[in-house]
Protein backbone atom coordinates (compact mmCIF):
# COMPACT_ATOMS: atom_id res chain seq x y z
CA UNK A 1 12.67 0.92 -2.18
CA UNK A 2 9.17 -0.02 -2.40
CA UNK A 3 8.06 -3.72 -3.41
CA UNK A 4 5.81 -4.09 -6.24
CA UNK A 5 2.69 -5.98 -6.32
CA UNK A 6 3.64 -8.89 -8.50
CA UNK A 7 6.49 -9.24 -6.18
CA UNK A 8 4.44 -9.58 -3.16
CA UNK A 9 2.24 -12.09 -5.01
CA UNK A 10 4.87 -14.37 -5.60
CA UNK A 11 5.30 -14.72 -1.77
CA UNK A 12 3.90 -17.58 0.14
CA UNK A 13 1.69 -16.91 2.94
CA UNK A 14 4.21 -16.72 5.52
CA UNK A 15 6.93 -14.86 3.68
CA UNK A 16 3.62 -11.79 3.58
CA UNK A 17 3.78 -12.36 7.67
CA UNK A 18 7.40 -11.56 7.70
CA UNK A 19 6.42 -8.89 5.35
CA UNK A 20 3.73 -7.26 7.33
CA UNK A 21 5.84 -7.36 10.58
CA UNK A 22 8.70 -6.08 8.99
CA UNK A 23 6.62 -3.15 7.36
CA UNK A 24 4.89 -2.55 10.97
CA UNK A 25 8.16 -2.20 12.55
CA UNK A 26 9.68 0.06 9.81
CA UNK A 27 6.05 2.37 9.72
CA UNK A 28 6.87 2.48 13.78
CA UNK A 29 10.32 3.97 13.28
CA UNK A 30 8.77 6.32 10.59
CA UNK A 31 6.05 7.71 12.77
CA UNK A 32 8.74 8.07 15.57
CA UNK A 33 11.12 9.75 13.43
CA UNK A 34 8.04 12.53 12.04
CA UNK A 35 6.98 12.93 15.43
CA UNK A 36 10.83 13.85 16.62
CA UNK A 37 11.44 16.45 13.50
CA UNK A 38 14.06 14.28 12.45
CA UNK A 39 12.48 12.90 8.88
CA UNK A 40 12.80 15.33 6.34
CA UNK A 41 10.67 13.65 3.14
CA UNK A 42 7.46 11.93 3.77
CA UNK A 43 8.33 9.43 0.91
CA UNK A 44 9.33 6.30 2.48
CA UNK A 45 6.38 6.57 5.03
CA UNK A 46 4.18 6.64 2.16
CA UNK A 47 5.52 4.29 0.37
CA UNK A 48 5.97 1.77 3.23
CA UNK A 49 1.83 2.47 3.96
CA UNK A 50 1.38 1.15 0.53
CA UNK A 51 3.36 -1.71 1.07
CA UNK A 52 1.42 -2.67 3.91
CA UNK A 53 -2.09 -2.31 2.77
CA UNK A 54 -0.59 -4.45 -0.13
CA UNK A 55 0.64 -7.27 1.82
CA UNK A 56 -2.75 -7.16 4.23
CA UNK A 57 -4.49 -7.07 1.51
CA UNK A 58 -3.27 -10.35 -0.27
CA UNK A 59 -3.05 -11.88 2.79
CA UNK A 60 -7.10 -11.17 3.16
CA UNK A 61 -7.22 -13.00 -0.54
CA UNK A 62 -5.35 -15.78 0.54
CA UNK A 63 -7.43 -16.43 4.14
CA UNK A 64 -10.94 -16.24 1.62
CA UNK A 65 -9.73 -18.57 -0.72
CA UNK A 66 -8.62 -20.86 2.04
CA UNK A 67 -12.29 -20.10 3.69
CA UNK A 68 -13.89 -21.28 0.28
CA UNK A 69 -11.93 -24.43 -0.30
CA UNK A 70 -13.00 -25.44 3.67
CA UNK A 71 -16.25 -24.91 2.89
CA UNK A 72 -16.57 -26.43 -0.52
CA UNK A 73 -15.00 -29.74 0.48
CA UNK A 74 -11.33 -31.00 0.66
């Protein structure tokens, strides 16, 4: 089941890590599992893509902000 944005949003910076390493791995299996004949709906691949470019996405937001506030003063 796919998380939602405001879900992901909620999660601190490191909880998106686990996230994004957890998605990697499960995007890994996927692509093995398509490339063996053994996944019959696409779904879950897509859906876990999404999740990903979600997560890496937020993450980006969170290193700029952090970039702004270093460079803007303490």
């Amino acid at each position: 089941m796919p998380v939602r944005s405001e879900e992901f949003r909620q999660m601190g910076a490191k909880e998106l890590e686990v996230q994004r390493t957890e998605l990697s791995e499960e995007l890994f299996r996927l692509r093995f599992q398509i490339a063996t004949g053994q996944l019959e709906g696409l779904k879950r691949y897509r859906e876990a893509r999404r999740d990903l470019a979600r997560v890496n996405t937020l993450l980006g937001e969170l290193e700029r902000a952090a970039a702004k506030k270093e460079t803007h003063g303490s």
